[in-house]
Protein backbone atom coordinates (compact mmCIF):
# COMPACT_ATOMS: atom_id res chain seq x y z
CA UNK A 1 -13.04 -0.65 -6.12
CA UNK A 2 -11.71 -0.34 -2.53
CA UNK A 3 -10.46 -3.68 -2.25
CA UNK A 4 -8.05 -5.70 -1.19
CA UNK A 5 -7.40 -9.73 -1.06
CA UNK A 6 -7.59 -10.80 2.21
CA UNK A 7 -7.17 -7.28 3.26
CA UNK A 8 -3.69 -7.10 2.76
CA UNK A 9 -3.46 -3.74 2.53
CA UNK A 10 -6.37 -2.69 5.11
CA UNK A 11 -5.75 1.27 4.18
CA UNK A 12 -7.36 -0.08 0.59
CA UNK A 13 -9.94 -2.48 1.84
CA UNK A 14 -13.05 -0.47 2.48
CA UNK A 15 -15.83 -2.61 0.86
CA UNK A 16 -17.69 -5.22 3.01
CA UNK A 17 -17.90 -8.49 2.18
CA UNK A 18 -21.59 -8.66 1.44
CA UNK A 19 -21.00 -5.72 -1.34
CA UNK A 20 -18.21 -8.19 -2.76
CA UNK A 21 -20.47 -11.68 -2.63
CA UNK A 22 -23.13 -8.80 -4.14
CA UNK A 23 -21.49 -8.20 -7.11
CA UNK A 24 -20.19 -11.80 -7.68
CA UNK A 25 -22.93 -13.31 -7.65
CA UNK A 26 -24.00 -10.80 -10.71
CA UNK A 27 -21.18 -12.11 -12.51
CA UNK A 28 -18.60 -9.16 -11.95
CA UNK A 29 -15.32 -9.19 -11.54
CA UNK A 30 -13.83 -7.69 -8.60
CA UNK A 31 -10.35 -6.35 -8.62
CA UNK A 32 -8.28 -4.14 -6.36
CA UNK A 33 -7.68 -0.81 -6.81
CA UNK A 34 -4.56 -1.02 -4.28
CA UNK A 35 -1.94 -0.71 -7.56
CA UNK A 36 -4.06 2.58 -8.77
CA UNK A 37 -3.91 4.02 -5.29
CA UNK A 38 -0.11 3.38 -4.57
CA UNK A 39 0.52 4.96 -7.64
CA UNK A 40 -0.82 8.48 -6.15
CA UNK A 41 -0.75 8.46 -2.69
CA UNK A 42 2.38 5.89 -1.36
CA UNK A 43 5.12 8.31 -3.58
CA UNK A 44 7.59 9.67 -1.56
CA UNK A 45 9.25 12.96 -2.66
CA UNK A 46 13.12 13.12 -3.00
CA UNK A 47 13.57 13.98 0.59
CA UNK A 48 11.75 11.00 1.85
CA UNK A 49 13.57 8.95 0.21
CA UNK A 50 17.05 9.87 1.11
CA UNK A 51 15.94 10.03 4.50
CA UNK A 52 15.04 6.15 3.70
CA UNK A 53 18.77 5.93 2.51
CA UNK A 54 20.32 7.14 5.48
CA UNK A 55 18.44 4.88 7.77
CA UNK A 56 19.31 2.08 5.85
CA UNK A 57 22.90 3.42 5.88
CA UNK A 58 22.43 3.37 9.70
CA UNK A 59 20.99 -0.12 9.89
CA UNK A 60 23.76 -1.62 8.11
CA UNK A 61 26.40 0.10 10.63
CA UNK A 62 24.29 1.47 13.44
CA UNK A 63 28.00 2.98 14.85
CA UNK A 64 27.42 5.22 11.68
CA UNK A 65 26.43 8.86 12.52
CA UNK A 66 22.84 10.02 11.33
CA UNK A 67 23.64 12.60 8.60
């Protein structure tokens, strides 16, 4: 389900809340699918992450050139 606690992660929360007290009150449990969906879509490729690397590089000693 497209949920999240508290909508901590409001690109996952997409169910309202009556949907939510809904299905509690049939005696389901509701979980968030936010682990399933970072699993496919929040991957970053090899390149975006040593693009990630370099800025951190940068942070550390901003008087470090970009490479």
């Amino acid at each position: 389900m497209q949920y999240s606690p508290r909508n901590a992660i409001m690109y996952v929360s997409m169910v309202d809340a009556g949907t939510i007290e809904l299905l509690r009150s049939l005696g389901k449990e509701i979980v968030s699918s936010a682990d399933l969906v970072s699993h496919f879509e929040a991957v970053l490729t090899d390149a975006q992450l040593a693009t990630h690397y370099v800025a951190q590089r940068h942070r550390r000693d901003p008087r470090r050139s970009v490479e």
